[in-house]
Structures are given as structure tokens and as C-alpha cells.
N, C-alpha and C. Protein backbone atom coordinates (compact mmCIF):
# COMPACT_ATOMS: atom_id res chain seq x y z
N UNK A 1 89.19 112.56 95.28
CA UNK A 1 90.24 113.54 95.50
C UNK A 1 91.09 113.19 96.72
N UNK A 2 90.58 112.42 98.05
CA UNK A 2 91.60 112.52 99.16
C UNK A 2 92.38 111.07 98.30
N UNK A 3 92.00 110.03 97.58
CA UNK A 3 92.33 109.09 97.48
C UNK A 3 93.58 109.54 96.66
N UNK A 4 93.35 110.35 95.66
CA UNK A 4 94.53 110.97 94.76
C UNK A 4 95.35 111.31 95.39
N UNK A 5 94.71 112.14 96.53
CA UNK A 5 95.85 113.07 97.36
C UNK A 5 97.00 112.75 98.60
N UNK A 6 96.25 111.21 98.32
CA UNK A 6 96.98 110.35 99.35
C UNK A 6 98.05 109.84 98.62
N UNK A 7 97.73 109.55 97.65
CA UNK A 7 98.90 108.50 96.85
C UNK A 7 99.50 109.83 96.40
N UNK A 8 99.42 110.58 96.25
CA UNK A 8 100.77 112.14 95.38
C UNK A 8 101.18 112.05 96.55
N UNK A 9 100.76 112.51 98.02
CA UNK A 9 101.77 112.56 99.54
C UNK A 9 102.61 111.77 99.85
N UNK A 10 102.02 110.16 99.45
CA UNK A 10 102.83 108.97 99.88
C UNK A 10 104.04 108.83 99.09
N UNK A 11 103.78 109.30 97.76
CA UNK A 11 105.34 109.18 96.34
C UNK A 11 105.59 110.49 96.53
N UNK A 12 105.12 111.69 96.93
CA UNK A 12 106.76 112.89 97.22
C UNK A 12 106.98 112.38 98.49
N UNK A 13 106.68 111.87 99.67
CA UNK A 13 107.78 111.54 100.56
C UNK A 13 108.28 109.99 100.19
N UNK A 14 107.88 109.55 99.67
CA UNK A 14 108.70 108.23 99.21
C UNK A 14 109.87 108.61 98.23
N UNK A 15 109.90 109.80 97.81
CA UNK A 15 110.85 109.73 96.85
C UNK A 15 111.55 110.79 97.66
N UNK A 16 111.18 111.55 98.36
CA UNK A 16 112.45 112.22 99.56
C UNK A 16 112.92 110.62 100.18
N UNK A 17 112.63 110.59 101.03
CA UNK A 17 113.23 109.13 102.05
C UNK A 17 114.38 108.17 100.86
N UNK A 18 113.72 107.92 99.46
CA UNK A 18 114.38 107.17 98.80
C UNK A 18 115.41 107.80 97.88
N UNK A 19 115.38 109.13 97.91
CA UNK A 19 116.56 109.68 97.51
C UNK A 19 117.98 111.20 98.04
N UNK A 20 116.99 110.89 99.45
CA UNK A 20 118.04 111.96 100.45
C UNK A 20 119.23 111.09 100.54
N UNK A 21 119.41 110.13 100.81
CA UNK A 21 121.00 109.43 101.01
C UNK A 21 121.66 109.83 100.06
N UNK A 22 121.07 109.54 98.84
CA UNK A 22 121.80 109.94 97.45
C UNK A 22 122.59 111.58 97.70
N UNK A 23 121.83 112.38 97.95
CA UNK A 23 121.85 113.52 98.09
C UNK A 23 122.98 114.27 98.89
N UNK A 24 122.85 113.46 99.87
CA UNK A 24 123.55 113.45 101.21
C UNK A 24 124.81 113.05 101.00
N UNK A 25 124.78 111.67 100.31
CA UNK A 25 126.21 110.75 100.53
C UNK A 25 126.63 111.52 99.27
N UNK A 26 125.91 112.68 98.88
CA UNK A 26 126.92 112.96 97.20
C UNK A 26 127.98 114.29 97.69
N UNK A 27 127.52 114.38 98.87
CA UNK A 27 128.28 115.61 99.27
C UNK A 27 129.50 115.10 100.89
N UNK A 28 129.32 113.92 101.03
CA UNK A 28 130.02 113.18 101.95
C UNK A 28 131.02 112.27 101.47
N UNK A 29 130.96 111.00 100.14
CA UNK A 29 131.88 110.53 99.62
C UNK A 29 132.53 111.10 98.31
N UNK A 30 133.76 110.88 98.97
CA UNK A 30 134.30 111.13 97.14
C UNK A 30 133.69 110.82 95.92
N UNK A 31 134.48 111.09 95.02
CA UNK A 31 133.09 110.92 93.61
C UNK A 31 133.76 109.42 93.35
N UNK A 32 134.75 108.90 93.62
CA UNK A 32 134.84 107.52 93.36
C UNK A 32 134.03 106.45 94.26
N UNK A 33 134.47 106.87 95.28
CA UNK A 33 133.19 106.02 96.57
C UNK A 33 131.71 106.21 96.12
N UNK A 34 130.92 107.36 95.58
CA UNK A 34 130.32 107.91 95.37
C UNK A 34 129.72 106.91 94.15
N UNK A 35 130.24 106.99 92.95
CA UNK A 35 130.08 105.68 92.10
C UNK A 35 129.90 104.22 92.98
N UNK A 36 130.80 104.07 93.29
CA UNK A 36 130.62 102.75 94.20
C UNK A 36 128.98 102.31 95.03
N UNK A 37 128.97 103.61 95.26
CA UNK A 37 127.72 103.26 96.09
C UNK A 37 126.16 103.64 94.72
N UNK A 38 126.79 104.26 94.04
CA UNK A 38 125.56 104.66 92.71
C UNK A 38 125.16 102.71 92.29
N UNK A 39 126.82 102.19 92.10
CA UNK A 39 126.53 100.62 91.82
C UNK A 39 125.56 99.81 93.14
N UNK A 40 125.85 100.15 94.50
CA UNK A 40 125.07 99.64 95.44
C UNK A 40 123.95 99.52 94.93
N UNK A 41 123.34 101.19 94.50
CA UNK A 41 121.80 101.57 94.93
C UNK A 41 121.63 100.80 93.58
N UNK A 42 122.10 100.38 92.48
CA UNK A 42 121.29 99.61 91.66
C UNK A 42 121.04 98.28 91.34
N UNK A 43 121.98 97.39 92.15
CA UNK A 43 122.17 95.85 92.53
C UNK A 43 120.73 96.00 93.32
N UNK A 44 120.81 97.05 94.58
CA UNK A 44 119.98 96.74 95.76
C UNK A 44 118.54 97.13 94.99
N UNK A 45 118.27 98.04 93.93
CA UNK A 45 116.85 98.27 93.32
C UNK A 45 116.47 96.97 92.60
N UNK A 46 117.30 96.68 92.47
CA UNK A 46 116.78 95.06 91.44
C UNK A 46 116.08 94.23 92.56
N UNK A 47 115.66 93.90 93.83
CA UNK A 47 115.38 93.72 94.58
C UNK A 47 113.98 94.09 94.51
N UNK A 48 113.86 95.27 94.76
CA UNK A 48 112.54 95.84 94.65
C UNK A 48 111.69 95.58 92.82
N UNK A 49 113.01 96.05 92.05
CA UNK A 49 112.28 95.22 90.58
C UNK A 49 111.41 94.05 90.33
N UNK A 50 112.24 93.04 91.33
CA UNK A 50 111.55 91.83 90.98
C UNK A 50 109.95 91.27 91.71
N UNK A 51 109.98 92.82 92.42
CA UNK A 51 108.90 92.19 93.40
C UNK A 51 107.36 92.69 92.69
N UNK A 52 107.86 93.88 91.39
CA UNK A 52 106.83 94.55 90.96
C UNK A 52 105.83 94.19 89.95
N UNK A 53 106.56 92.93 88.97
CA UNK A 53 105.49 92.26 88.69
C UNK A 53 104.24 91.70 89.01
N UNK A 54 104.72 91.70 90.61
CA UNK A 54 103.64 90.72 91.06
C UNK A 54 102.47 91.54 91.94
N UNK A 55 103.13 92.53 92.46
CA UNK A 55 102.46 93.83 92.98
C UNK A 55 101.39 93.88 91.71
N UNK A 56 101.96 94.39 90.09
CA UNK A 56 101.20 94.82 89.54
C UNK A 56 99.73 94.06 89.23
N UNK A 57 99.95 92.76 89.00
CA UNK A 57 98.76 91.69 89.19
C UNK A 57 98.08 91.48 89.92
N UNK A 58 98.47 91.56 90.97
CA UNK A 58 97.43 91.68 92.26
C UNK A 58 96.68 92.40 92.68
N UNK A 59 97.04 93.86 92.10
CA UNK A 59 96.84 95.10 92.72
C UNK A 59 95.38 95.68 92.31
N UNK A 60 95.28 95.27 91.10
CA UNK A 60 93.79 95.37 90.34
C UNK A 60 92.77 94.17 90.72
N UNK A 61 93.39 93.25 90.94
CA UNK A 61 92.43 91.63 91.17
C UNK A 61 92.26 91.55 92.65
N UNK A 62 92.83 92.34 93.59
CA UNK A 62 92.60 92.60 94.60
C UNK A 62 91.23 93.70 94.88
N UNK A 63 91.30 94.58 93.84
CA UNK A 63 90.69 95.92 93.89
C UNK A 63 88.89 95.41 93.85
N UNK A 64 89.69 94.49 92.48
CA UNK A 64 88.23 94.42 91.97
C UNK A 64 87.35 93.16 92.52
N UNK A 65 88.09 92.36 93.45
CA UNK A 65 87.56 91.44 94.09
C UNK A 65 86.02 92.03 95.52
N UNK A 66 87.15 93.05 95.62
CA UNK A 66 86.67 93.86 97.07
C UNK A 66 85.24 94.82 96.09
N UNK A 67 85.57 95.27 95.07
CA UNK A 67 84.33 95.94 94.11
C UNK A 67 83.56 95.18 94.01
N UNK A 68 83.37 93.73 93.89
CA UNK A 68 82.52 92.56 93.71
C UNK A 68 81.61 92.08 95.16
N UNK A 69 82.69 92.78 96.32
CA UNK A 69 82.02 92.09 97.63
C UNK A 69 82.73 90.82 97.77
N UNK A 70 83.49 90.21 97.02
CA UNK A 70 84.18 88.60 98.10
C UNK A 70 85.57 89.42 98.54
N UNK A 71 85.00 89.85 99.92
CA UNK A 71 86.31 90.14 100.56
C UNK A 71 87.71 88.74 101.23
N UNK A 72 86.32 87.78 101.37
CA UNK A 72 87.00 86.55 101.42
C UNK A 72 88.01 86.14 100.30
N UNK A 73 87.72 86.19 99.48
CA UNK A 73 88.35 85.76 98.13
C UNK A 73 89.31 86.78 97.60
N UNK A 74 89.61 88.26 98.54
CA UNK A 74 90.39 89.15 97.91
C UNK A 74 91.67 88.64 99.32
N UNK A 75 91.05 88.19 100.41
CA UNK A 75 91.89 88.13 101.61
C UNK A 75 92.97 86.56 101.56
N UNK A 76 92.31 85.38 100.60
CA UNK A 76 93.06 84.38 99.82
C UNK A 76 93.96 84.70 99.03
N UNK A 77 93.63 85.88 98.28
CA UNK A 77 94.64 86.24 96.92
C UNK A 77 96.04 86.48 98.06
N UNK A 78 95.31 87.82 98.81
CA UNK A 78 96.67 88.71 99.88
C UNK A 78 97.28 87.59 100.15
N UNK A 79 96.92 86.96 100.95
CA UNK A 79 97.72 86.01 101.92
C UNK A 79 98.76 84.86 100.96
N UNK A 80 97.90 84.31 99.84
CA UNK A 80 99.15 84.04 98.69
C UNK A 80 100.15 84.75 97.96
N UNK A 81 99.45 85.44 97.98
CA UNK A 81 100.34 86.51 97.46
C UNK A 81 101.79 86.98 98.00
N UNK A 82 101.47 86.87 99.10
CA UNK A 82 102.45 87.53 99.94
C UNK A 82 103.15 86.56 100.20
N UNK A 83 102.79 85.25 100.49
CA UNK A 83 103.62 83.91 100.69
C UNK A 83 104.30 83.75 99.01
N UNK A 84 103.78 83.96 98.46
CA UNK A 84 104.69 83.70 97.27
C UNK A 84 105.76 84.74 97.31
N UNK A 85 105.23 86.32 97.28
CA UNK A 85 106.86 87.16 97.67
C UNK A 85 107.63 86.46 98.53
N UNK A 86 107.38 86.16 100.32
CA UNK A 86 108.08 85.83 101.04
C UNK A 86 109.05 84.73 100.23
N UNK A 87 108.59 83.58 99.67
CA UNK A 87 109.45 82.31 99.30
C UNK A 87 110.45 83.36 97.99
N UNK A 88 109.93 83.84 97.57
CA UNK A 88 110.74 84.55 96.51
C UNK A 88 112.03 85.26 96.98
N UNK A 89 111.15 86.36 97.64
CA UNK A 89 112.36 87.55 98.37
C UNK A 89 113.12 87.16 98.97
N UNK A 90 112.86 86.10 100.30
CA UNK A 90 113.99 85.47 101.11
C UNK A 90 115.06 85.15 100.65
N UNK A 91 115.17 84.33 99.86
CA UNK A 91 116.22 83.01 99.59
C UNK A 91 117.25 83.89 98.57
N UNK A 92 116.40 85.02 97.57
CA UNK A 92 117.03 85.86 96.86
C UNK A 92 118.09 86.65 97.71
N UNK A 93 117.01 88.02 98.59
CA UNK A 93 117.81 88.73 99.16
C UNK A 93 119.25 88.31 100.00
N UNK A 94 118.88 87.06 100.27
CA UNK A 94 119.54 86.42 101.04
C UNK A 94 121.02 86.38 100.45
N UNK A 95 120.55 85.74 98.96
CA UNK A 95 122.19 85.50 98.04
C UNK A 95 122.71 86.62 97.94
N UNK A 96 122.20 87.42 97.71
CA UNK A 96 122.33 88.77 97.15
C UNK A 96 123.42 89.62 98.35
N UNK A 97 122.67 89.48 99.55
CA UNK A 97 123.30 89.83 100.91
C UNK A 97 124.33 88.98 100.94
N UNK A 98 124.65 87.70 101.24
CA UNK A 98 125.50 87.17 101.63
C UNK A 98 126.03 87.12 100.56
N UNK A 99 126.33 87.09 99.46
CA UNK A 99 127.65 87.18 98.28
C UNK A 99 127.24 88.51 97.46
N UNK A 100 127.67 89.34 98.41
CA UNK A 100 127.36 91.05 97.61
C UNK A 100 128.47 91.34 97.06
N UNK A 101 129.87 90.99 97.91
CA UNK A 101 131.13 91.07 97.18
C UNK A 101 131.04 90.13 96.25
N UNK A 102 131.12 88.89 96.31
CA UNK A 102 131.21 88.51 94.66
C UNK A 102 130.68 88.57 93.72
N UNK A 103 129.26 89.17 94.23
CA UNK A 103 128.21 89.66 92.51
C UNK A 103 128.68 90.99 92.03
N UNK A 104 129.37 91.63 92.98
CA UNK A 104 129.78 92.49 92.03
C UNK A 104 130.42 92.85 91.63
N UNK A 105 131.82 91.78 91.95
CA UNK A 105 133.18 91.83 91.27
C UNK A 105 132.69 90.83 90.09
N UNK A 106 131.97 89.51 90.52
CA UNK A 106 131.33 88.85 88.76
C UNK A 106 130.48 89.92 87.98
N UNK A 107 129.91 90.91 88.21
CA UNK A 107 129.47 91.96 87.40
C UNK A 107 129.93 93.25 87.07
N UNK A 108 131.07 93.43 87.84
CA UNK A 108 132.09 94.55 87.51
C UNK A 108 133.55 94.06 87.14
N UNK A 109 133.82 93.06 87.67
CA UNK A 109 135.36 92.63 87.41
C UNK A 109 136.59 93.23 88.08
N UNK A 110 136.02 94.41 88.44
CA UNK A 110 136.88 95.55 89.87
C UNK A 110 136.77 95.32 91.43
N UNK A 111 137.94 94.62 91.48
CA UNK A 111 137.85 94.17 92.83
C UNK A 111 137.75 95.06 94.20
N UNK A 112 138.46 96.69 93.71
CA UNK A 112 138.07 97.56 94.83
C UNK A 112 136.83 97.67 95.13
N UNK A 113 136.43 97.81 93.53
CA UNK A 113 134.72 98.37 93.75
C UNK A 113 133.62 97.38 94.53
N UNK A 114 134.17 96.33 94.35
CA UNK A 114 133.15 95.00 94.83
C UNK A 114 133.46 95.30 96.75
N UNK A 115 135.01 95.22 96.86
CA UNK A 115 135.14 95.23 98.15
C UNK A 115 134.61 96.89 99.05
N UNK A 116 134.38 97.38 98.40
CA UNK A 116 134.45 98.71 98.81
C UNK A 116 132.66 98.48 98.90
N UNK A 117 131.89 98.40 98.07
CA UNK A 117 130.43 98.07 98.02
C UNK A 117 129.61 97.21 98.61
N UNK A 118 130.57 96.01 98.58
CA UNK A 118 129.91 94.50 98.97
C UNK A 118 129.74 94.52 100.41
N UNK A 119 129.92 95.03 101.28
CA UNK A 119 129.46 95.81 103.01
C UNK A 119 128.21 96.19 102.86
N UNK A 120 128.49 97.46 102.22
CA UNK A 120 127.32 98.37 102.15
C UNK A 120 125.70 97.76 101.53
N UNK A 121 125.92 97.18 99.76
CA UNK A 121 124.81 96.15 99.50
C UNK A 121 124.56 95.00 100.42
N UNK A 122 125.30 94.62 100.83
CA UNK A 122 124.84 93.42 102.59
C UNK A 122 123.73 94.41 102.65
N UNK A 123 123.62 95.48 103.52
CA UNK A 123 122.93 95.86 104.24
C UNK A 123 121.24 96.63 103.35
N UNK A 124 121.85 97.61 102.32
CA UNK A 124 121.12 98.01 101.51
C UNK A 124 119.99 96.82 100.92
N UNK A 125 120.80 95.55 100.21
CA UNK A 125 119.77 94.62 99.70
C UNK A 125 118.72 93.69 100.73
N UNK A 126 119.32 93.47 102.39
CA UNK A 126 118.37 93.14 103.40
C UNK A 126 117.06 94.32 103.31
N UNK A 127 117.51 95.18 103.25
CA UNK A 127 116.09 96.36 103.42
C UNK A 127 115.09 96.42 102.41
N UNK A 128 115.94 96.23 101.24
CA UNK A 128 114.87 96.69 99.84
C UNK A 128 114.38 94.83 100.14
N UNK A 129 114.49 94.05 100.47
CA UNK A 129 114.19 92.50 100.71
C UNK A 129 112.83 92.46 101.33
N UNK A 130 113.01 93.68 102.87
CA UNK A 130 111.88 93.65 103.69
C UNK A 130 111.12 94.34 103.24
N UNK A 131 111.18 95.32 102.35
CA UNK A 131 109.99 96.48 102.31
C UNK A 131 109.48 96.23 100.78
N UNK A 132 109.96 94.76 99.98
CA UNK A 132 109.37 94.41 98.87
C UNK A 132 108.37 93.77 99.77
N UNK A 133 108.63 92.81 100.75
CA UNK A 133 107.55 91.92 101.18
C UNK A 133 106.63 93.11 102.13
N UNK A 134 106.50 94.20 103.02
CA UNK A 134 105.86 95.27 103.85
C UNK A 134 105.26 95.59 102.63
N UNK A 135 105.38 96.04 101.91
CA UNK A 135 104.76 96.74 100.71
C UNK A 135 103.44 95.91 100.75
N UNK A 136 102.95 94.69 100.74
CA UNK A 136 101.80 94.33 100.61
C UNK A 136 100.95 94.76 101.67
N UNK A 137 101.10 95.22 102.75
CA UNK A 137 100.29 96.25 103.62
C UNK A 137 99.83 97.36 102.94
N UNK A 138 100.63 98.07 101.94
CA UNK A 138 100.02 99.29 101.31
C UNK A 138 99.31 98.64 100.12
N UNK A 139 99.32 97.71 99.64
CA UNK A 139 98.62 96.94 99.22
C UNK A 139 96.86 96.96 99.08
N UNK A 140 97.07 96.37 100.56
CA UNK A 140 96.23 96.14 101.10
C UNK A 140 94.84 97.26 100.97
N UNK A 141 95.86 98.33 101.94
CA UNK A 141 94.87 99.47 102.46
C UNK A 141 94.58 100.07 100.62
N UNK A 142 95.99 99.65 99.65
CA UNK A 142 95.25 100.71 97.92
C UNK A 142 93.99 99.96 97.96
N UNK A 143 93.56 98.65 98.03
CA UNK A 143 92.94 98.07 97.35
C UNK A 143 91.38 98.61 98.32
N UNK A 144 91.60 98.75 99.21
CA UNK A 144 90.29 99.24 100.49
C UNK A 144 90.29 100.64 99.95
N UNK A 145 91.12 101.37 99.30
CA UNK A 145 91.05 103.07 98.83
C UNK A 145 91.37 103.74 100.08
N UNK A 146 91.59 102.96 101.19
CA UNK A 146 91.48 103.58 102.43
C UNK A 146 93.11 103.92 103.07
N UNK A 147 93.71 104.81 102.22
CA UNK A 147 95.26 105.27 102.14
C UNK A 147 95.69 106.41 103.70
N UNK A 148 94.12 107.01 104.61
CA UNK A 148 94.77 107.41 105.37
C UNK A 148 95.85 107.20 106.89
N UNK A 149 95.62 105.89 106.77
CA UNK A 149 96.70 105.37 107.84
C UNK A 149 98.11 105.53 106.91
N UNK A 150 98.40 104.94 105.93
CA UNK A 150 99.37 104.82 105.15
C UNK A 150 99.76 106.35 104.95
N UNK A 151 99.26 107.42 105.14
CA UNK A 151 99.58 108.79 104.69
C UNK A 151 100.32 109.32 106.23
N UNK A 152 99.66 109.07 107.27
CA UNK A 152 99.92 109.37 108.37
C UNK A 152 101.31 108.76 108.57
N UNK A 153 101.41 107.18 108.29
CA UNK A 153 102.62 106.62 108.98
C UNK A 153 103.75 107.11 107.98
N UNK A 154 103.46 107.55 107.02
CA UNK A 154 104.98 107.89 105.38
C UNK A 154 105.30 109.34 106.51
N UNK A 155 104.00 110.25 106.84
CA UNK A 155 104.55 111.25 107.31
C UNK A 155 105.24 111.05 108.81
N UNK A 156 104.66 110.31 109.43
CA UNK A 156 105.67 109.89 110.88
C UNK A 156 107.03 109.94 110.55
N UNK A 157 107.45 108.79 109.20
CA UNK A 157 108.01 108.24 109.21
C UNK A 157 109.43 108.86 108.81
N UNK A 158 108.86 110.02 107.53
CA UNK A 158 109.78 110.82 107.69
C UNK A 158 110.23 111.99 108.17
N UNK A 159 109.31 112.17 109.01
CA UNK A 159 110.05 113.55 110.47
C UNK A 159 111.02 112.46 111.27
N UNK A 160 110.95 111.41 111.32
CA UNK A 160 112.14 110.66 111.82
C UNK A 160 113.11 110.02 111.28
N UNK A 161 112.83 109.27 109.75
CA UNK A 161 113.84 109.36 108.84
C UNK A 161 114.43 110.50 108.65
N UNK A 162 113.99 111.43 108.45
CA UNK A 162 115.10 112.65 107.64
C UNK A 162 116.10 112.73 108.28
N UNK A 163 115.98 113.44 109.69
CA UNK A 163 116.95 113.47 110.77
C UNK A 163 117.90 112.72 110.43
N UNK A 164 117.70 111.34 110.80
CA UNK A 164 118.04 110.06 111.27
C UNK A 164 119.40 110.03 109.99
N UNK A 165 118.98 109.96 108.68
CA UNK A 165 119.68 109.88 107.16
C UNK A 165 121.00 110.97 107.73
N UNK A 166 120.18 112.06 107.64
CA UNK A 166 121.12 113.03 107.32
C UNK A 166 122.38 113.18 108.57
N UNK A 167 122.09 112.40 109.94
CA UNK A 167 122.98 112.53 111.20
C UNK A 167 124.25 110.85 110.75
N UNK A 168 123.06 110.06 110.20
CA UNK A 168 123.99 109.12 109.89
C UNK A 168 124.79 108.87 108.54
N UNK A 169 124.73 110.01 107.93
CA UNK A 169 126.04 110.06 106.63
C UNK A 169 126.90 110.77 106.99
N UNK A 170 126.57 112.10 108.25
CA UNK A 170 127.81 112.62 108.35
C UNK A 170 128.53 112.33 109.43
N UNK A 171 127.95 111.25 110.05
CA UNK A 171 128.71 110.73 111.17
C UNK A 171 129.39 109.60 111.15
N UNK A 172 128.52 108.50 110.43
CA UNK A 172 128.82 107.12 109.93
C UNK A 172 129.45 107.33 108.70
N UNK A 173 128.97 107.68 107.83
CA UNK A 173 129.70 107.63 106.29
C UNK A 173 128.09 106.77 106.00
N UNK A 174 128.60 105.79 104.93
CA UNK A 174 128.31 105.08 103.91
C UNK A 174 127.43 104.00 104.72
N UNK A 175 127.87 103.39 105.43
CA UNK A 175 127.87 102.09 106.19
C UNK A 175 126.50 102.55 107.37
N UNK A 176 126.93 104.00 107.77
CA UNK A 176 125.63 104.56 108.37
C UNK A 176 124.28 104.41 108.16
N UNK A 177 124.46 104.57 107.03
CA UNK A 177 123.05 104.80 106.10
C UNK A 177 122.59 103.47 105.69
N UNK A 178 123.74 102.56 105.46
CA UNK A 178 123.14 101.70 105.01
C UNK A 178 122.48 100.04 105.85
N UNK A 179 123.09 100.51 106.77
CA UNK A 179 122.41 99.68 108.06
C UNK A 179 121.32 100.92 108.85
N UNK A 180 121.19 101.53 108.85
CA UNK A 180 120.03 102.42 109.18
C UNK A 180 118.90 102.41 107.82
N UNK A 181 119.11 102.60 106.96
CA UNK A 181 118.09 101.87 106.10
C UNK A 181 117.75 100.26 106.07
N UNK A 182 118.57 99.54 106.28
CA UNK A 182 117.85 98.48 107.41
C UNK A 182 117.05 97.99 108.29
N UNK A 183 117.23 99.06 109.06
CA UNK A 183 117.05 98.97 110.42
C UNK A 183 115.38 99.22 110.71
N UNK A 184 115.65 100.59 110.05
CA UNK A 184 114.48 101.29 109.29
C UNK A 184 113.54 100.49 108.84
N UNK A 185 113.38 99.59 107.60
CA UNK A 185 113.09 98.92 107.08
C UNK A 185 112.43 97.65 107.94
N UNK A 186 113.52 97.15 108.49
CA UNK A 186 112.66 96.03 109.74
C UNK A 186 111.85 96.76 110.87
N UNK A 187 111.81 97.87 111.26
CA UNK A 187 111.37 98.39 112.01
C UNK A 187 109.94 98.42 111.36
């Protein structure tokens, strides 16, 4: 039961934190900017998409390594594991960041929308980059069952995210949020 009750705490504040901007920026940008950035948040989720295959494989062969007793042999998997995200995520997020305007004028063909977006995904796709590769820390602790550090830091995290979101859409705009989810993120 705390193990359940850890992972339901960790996904309702993961899904506040991951969808207050939305929320926020829907009542701050116009509904055309507003689209613009709906296209951000789904260039920048493909990011996190690609990282979930590999989460999902590990996540049980990790579990059940540690059920067996070779913690050695579950601590080889992690550490590849994670070097294989890193070589993955880098070089990706990277393109992704540095030609955000042209992926999404080659995938929209609308040059406002690309220029108007391609700022904002810079910043958005660096974050979802870092917290595909951080994610193997929660990893870690699913596979130990041992979720209460991970419950503690989601809740730290958002008595200081919330604030933080909601001061920087109506002060910053768009660009606020999306280098503060960054920032966030490397932090």
C-alpha cells in the first residue's frame, strides 16, 4: 500500500507540474500563440517518447534482478542503461534544440509558427532531454520499491515549482516558462 501510494502521489503531482503551464499559458497567450505553443509541447514530448521504450525494458529486468539478489548485475544493467539514453538523448535533443525553427517550419510549412515556437522548443526540448536521462534515478529507487525519497522530493519540488510557473507566465510570457522549465530540469 505505501508503494501504491507513492507512485498515485508522484503522477498527480507530475501531472500538476506537467500541465499547469498549459493551464496558465491558456489564459496568458492568445489562442493563436496558444496553438503555437500546443505545437511546442508536442515536438518537445517526442523527446520524452523516445526515451520510454527503454525505461519500459529495464524497469522489470531491473526489478527482477534485485528479486533474485544480483544487485551487482541489476547495478550493470542501470549504468548501461543510462549510458545508452545519454548517447541517445544528447545528440538528439541537441538537433532538436538547435534546429527547432526549421523542424517545424519542415513539419508545419508556416513560417510564423516555426519562428514564433522555434525559441520556445530550444528551451522546452533541452529539459524534456534532461529529465528523460534523471528519470533513471526514479528508476532506480521503482526498482528498490523504495519510492519515499522520490515522494518527498516531487513534493519539495512542487511547493516551488508551482509558484515559480505561475509568476513566470505572467511576467515572462511564453519564453518564461520555457527556460524555467529548463532550468528546473537541470537543477
Amino acid at each position: 500500500l505505501p508503494f501504491a501510494g507513492g507512485i498515485a502521489s508522484a503522477a498527480g503531482i507530475w501531472v500538476l507540474l506537467t500541465q499547469l503551464d498549459k493551464i496558465i499559458l491558456s489564459n496568458v497567450l492568445p489562442l493563436s500563440e496558444y496553438g503555437y505553443f500546443a505545437l511546442v509541447t508536442v515536438v518537445a514530448a517526442g523527446v520524452i517518447h523516445i526515451s520510454a521504450p527503454i525505461s519500459q525494458a529495464i524497469l522489470p529486468r531491473m526489478t527482477f534482478l534485485l528479486s533474485q539478489g544480483k544487485e551487482a548485475d541489476m547495478l550493470v544493467l542501470y549504468r548501461k542503461s543510462t549510458q545508452i539514453m545519454s548517447v541517445i538523448m544528447f545528440p538528439l535533443t541537441g538537433m532538436i534544440a538547435l534546429f527547432s525553427t526549421e523542424l517545424l517550419f519542415a513539419w508545419t510549412g508556416d513560417r510564423k509558427a516555426a519562428e514564433w515556437a522555434g525559441p520556445v522548443l530550444f528551451w522546452f526540448a533541452l529539459g524534456n532531454g534532461i529529465l528523460a536521462i534523471s528519470a533513471f534515478q526514479y528508476y532506480l529507487q521503482f526498482a528498490h520499491g523504495k519510492l519515499r525519497m522520490y515522494v518527498i522530493y516531487n513534493i519539495i519540488s512542487a511547493a516551488i515549482q508551482v509558484p515559480l510557473i505561475i509568476y513566470a507566465a505572467y511576467e515572462y510570457g511564453v519564453m518564461g516558462v520555457a527556460l524555467l522549465w529548463f532550468l528546473l530540469r537541470l537543477i
